[in-house]
N, C-alpha and C. Protein backbone atom coordinates (compact mmCIF):
# COMPACT_ATOMS: atom_id res chain seq x y z
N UNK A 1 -26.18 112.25 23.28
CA UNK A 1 -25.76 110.87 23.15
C UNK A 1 -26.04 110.41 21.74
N UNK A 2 -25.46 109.76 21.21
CA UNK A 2 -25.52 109.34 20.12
C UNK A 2 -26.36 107.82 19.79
N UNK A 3 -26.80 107.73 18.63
CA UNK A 3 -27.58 106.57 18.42
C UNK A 3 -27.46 105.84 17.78
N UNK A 4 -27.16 104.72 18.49
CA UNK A 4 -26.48 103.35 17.97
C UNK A 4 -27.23 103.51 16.35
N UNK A 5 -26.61 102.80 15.21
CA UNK A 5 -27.14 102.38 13.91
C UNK A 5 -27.42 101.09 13.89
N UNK A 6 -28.79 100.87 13.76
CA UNK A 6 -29.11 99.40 13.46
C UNK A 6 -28.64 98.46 12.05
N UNK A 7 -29.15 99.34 11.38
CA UNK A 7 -28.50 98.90 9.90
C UNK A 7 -27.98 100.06 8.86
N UNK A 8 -27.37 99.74 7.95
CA UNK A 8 -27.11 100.63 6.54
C UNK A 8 -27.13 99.79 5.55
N UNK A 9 -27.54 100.50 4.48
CA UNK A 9 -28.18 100.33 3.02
C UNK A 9 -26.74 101.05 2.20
N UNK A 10 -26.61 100.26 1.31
CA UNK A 10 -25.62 101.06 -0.17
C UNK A 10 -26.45 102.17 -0.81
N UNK A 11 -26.18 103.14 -1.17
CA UNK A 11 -26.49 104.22 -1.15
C UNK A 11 -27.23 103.87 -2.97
N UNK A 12 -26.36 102.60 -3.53
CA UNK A 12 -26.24 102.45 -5.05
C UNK A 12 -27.61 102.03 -5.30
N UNK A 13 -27.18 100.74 -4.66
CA UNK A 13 -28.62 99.62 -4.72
C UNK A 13 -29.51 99.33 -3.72
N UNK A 14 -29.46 99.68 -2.60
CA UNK A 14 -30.33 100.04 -1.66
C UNK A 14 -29.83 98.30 -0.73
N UNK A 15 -29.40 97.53 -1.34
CA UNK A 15 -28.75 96.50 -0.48
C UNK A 15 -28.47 96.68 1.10
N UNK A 16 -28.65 96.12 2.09
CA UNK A 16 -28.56 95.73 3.56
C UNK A 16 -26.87 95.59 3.66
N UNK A 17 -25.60 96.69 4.10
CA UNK A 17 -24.41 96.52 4.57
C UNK A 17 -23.89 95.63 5.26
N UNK A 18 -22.85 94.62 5.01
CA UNK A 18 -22.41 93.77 6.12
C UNK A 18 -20.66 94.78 6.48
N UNK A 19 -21.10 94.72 7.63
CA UNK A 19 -20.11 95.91 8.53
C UNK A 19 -19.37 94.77 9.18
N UNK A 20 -17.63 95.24 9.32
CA UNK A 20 -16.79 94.55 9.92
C UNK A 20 -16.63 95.13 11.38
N UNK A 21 -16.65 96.22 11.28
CA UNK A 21 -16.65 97.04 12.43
C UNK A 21 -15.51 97.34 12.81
N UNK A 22 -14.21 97.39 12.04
CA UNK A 22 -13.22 97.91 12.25
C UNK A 22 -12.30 98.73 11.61
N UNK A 23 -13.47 98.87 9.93
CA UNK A 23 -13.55 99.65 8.86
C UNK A 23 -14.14 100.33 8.89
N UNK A 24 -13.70 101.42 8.25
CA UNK A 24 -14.99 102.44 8.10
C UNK A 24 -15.11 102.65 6.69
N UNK A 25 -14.18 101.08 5.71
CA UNK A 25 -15.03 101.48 4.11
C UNK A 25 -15.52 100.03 3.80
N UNK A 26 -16.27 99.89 3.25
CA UNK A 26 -17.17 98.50 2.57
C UNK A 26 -17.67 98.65 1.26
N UNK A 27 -17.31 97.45 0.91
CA UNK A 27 -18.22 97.33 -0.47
C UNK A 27 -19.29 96.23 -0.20
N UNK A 28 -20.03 96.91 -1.18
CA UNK A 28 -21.70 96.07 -0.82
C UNK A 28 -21.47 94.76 -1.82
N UNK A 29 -21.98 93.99 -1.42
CA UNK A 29 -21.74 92.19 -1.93
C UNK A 29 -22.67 92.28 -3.26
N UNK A 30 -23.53 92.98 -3.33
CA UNK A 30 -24.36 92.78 -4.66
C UNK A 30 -24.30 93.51 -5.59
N UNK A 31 -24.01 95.04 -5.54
CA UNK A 31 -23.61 95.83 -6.66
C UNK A 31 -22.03 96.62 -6.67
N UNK A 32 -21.31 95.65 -5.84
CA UNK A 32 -20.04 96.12 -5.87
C UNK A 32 -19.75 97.62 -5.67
N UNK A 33 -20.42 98.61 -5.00
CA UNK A 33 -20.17 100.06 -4.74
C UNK A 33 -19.19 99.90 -3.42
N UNK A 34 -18.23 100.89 -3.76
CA UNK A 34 -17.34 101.31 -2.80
C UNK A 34 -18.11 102.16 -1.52
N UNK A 35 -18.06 102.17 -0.45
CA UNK A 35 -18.96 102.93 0.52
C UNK A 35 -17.75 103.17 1.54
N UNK A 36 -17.49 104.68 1.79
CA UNK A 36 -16.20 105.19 3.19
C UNK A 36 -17.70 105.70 4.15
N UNK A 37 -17.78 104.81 5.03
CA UNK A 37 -18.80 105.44 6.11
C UNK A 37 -17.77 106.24 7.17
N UNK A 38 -18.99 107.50 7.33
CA UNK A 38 -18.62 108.78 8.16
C UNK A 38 -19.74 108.90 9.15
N UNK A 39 -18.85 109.35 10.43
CA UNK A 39 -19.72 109.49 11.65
C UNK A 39 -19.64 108.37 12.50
N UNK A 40 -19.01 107.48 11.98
CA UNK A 40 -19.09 106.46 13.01
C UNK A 40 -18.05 105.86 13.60
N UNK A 41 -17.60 105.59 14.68
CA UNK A 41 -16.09 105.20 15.59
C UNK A 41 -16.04 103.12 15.23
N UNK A 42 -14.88 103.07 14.37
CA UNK A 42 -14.84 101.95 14.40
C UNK A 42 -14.65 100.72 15.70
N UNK A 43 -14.94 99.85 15.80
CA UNK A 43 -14.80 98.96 16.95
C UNK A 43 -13.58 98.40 16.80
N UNK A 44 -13.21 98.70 18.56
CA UNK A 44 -11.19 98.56 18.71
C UNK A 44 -11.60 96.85 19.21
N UNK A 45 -10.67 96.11 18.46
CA UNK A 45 -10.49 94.49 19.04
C UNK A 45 -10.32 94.82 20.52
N UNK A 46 -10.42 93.64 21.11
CA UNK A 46 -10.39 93.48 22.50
C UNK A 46 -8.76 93.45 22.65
N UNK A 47 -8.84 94.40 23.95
CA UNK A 47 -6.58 94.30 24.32
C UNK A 47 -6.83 92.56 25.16
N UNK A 48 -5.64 92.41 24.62
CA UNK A 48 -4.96 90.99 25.10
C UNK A 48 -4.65 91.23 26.58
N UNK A 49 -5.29 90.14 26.90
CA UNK A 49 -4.46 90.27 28.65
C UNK A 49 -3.08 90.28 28.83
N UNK A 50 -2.75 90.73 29.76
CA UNK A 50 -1.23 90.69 30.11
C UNK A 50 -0.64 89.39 30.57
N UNK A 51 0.52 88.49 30.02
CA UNK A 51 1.20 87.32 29.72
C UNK A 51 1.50 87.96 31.88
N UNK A 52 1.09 86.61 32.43
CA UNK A 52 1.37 86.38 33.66
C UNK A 52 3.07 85.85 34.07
N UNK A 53 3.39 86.38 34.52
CA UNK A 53 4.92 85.44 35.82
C UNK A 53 4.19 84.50 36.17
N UNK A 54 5.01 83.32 36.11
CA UNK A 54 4.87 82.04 37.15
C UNK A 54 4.38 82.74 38.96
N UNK A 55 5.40 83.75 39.39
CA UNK A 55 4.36 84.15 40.63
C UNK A 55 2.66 84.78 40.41
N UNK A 56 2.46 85.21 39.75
CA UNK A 56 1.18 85.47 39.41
C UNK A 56 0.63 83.95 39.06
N UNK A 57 0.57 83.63 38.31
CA UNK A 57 -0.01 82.43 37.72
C UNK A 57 -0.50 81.57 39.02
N UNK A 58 0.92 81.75 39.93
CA UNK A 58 0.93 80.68 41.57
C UNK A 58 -0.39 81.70 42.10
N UNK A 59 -0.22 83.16 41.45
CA UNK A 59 -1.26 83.64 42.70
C UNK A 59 -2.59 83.66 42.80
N UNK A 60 -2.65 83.53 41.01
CA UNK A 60 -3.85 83.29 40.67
C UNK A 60 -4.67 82.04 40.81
N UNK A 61 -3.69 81.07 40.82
CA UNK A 61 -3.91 79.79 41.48
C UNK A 61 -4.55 79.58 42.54
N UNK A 62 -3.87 79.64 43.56
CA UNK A 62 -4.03 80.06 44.97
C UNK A 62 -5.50 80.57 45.26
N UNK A 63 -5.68 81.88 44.59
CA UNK A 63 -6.85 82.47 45.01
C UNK A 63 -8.49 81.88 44.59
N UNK A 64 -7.91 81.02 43.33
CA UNK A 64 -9.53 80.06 42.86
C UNK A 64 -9.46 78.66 43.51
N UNK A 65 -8.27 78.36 44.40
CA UNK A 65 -8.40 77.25 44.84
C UNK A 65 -8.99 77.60 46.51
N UNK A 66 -9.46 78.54 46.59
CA UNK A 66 -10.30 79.08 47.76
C UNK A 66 -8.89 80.12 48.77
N UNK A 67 -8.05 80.06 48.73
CA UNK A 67 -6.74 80.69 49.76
C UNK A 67 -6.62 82.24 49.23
N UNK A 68 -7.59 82.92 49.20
CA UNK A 68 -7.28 83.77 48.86
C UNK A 68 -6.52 85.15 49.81
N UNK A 69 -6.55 84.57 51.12
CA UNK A 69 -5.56 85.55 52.15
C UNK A 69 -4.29 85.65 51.88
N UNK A 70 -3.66 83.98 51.08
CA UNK A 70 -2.26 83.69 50.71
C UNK A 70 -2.17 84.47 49.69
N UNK A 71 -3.15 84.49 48.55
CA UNK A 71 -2.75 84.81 47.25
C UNK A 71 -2.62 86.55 47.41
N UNK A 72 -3.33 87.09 48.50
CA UNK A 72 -2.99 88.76 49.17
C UNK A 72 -1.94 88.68 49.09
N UNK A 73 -1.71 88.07 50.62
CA UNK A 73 -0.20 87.78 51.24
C UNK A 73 0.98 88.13 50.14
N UNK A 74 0.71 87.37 49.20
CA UNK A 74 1.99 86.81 48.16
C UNK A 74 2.02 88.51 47.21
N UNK A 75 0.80 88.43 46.79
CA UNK A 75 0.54 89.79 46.24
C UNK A 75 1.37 91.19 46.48
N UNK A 76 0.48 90.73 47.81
CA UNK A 76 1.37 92.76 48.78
C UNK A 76 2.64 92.48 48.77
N UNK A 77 3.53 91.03 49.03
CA UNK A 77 4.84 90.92 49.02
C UNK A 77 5.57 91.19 47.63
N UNK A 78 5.04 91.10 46.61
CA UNK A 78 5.46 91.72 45.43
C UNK A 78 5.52 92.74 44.83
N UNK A 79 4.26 93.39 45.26
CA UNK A 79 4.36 94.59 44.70
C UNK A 79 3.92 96.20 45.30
N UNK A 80 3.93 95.17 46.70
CA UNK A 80 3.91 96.68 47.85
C UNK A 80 2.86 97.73 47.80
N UNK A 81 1.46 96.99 47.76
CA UNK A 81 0.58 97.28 47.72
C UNK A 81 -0.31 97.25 48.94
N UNK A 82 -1.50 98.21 49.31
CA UNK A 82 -2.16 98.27 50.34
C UNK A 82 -3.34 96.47 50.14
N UNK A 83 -3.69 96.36 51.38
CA UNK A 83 -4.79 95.26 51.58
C UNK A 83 -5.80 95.61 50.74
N UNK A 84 -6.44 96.51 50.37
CA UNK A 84 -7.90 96.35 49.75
C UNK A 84 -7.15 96.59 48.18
N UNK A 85 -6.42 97.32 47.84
CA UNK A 85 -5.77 97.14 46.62
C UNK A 85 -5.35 95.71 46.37
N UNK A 86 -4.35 94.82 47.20
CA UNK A 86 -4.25 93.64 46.51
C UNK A 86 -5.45 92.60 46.12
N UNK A 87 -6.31 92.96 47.67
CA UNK A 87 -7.80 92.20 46.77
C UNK A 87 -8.44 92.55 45.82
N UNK A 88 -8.43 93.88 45.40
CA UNK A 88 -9.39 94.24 43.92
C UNK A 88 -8.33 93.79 42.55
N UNK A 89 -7.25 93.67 43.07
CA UNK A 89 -6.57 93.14 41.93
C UNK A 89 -6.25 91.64 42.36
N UNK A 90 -6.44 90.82 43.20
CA UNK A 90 -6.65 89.35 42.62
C UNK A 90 -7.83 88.85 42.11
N UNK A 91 -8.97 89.41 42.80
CA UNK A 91 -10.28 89.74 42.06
C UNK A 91 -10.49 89.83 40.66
N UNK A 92 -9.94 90.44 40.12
CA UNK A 92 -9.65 90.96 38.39
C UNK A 92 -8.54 90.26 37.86
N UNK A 93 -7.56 89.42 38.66
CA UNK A 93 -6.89 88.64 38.30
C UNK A 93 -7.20 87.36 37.87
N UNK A 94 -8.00 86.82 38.46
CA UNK A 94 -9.24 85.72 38.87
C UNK A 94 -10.18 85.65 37.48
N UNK A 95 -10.72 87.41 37.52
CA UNK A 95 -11.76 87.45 36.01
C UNK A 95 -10.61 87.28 34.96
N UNK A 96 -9.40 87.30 34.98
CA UNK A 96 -9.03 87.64 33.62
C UNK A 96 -9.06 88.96 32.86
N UNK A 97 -9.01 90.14 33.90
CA UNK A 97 -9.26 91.72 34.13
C UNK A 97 -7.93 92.00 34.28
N UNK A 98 -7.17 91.28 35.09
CA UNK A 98 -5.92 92.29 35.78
C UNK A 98 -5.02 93.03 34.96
N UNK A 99 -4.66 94.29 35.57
CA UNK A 99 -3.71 95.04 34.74
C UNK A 99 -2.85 95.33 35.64
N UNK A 100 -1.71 95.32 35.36
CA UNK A 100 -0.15 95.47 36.01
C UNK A 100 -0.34 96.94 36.93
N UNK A 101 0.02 96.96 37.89
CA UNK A 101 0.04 98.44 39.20
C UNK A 101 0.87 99.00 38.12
N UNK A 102 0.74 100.15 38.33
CA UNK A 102 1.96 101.52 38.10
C UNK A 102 1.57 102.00 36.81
């Protein structure tokens, strides 16, 4: 397993790195050195949720306004899904999790 890095130093001036985390090159703010860091997996932005249908939106509705048998109901009628599947996905629909079946 690998181990998280708490900090990095410029190799130039011994300066404290401010990391974007989606680069893997920086220049240090005080002695201007170019730095390509290696070994380390840059951090992916967060994926955008998926833009809801008005039926979703109704279903997601539905299910925080306590009805969540309807917002099944409506669910399995769309997309022909088993009972414990449509609840783990209004569930995650609810968090702001859901990802499209198929």
């Amino acid at each position: 397993m690998n181990n998280p890095v708490s900090t990095l130093n410029c190799p130039a001036c011994g300066a404290s790195l401010d990391l974007e985390g989606t680069s893997l090159v920086t220049r240090c703010q005080f002695c201007g050195n170019v730095i390509q860091i290696s070994g380390v997996v840059p951090i992916q932005p967060a994926a955008q949720p998926a833009a809801l249908t008005p039926a979703l939106e109704e279903i997601r509705q539905l299910a925080r306004n306590g009805k969540l048998i309807e917002a099944i109901k409506r669910y399995r009628a769309i997309y022909g899904v088993g009972l414990q599947e449509a609840k783990d996905d209004i569930l995650a629909l609810q968090a702001n999790r859901w990802v499209p079946p198929g």
